[in-house]
N, C-alpha and C. Protein backbone atom coordinates (compact mmCIF):
# COMPACT_ATOMS: atom_id res chain seq x y z
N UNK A 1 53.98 -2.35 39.62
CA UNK A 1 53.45 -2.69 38.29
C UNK A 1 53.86 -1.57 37.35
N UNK A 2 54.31 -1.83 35.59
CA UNK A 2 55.09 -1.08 35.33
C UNK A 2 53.56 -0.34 34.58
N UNK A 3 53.99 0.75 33.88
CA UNK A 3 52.92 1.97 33.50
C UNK A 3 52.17 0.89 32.13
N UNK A 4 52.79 0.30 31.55
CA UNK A 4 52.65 -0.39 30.09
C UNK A 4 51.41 -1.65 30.15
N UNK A 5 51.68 -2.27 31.83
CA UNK A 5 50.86 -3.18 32.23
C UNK A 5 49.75 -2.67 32.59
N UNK A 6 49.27 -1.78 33.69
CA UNK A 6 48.23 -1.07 33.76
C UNK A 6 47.65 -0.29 32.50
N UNK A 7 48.03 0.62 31.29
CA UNK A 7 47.74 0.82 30.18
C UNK A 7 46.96 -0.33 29.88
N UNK A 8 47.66 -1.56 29.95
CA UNK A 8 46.63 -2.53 28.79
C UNK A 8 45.84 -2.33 29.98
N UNK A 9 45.74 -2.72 31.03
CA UNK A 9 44.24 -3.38 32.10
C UNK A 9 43.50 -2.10 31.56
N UNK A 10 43.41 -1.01 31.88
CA UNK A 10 42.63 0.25 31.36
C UNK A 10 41.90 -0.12 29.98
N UNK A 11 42.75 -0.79 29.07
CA UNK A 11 41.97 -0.83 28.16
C UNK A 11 41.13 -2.12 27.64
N UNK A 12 41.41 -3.13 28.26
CA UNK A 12 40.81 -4.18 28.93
C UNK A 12 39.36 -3.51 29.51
N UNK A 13 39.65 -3.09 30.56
CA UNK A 13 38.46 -2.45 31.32
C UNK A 13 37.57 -1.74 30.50
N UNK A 14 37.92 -0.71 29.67
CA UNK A 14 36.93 -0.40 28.65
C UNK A 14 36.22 -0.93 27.62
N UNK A 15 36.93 -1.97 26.86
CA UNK A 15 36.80 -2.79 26.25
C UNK A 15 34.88 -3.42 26.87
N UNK A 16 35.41 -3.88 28.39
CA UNK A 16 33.93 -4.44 28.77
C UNK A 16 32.82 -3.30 29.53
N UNK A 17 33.46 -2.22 29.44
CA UNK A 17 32.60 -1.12 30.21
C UNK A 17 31.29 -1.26 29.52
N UNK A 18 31.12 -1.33 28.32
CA UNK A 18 29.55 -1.17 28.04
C UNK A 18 28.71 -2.28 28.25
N UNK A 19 29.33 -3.26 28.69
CA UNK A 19 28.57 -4.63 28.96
C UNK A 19 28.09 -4.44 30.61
N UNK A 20 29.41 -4.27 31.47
CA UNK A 20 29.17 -3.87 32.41
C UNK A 20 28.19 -2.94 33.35
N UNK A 21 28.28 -1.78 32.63
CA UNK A 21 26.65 -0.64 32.50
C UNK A 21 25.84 -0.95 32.02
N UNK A 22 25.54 -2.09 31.30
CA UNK A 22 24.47 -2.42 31.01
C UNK A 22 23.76 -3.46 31.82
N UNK A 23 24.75 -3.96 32.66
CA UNK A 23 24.40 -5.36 33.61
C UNK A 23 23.87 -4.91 34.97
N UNK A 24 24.48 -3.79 34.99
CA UNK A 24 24.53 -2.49 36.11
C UNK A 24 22.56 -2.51 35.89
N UNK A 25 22.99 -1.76 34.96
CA UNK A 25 21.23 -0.62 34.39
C UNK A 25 20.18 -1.46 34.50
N UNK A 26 20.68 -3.13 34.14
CA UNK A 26 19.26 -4.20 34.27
C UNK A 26 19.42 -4.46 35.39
N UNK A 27 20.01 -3.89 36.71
CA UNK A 27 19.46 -4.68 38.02
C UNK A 27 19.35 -3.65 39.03
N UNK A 28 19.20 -2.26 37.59
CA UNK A 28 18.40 -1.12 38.38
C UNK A 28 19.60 -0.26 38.96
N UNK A 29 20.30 -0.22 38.96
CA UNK A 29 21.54 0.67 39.29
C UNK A 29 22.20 1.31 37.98
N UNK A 30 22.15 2.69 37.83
CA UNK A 30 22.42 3.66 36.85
C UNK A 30 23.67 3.84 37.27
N UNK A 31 24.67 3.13 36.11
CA UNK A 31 26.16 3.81 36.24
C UNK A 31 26.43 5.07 35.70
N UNK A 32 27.09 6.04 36.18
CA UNK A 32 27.55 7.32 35.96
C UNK A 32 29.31 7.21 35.63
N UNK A 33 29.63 8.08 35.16
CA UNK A 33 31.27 8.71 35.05
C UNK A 33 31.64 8.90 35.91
N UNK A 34 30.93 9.07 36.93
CA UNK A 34 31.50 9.24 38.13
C UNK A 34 32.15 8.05 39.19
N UNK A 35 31.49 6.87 38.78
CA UNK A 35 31.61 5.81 39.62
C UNK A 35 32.79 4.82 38.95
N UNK A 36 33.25 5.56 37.84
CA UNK A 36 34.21 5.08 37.12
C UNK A 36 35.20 4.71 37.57
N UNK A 37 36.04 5.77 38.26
CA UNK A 37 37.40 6.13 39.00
C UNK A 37 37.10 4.64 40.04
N UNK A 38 36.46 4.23 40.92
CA UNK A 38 36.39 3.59 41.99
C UNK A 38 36.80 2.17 41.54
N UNK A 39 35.65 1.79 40.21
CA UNK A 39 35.69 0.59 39.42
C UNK A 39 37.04 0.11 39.16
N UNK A 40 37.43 1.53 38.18
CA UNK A 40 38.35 1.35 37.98
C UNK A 40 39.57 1.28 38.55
N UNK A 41 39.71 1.86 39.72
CA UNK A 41 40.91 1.47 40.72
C UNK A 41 41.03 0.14 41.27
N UNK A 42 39.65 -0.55 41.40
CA UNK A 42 39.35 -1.97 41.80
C UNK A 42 39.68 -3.14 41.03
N UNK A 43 39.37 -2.67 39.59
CA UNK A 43 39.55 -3.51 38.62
C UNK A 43 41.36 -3.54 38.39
N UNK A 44 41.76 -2.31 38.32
CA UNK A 44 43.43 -2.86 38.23
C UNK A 44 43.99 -3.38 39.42
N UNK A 45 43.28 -3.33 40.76
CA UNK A 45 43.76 -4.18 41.96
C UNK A 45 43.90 -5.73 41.21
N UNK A 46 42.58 -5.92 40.64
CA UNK A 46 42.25 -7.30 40.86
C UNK A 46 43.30 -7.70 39.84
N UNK A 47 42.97 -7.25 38.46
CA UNK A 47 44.11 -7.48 37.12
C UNK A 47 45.39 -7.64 38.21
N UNK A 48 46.02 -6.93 38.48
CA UNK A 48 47.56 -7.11 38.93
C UNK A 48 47.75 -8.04 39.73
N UNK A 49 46.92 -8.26 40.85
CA UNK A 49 46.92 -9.93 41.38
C UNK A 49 47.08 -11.29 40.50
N UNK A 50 46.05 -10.80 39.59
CA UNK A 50 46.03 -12.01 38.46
C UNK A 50 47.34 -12.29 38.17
N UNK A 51 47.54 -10.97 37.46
CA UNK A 51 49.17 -10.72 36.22
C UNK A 51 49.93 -11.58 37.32
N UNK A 52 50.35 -11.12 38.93
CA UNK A 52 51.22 -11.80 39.88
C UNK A 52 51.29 -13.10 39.60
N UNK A 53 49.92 -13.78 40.12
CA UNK A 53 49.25 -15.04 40.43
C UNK A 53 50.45 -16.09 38.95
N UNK A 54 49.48 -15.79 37.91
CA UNK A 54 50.00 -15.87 36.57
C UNK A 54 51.62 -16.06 36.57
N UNK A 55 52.51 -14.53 36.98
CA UNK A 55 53.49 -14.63 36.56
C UNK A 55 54.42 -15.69 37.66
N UNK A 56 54.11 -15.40 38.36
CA UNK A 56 54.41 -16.36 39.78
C UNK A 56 54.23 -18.09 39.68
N UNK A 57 53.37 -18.31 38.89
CA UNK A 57 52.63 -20.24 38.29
C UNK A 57 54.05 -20.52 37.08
N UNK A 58 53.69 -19.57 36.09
CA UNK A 58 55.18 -19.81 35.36
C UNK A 58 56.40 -19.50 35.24
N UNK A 59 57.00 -18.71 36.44
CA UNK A 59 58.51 -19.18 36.90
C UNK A 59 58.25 -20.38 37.96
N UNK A 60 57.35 -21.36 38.68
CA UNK A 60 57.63 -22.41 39.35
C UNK A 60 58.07 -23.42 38.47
């Protein structure tokens, strides 16, 4: 995945971070900065599957 594609997911991901900590905080789990890195390594797993999935449907 090139650097330009992950850039956007990053900012994608922030984009919903405060919704996210907040969905977190109402079911009693306090997100930290710390738990960021993990999320966030997870979340561009999943994005880049998509982007695949996606780019893979429209070259068939």
């Amino acid at each position: 995945m090139n650097e330009d594609k992950t850039q956007q997911f990053m900012q994608i991901a922030m984009k919903y971070l405060p919704e996210a900590k907040m969905k977190l905080e109402q079911s009693g789990i306090e997100f930290t900065m710390d738990m960021l890195p993990p999320f966030m390594e997870l979340f561009t797993k999943v994005m880049n599957e998509a982007y695949e999935l996606g780019k893979n449907e429209t070259n068939t």
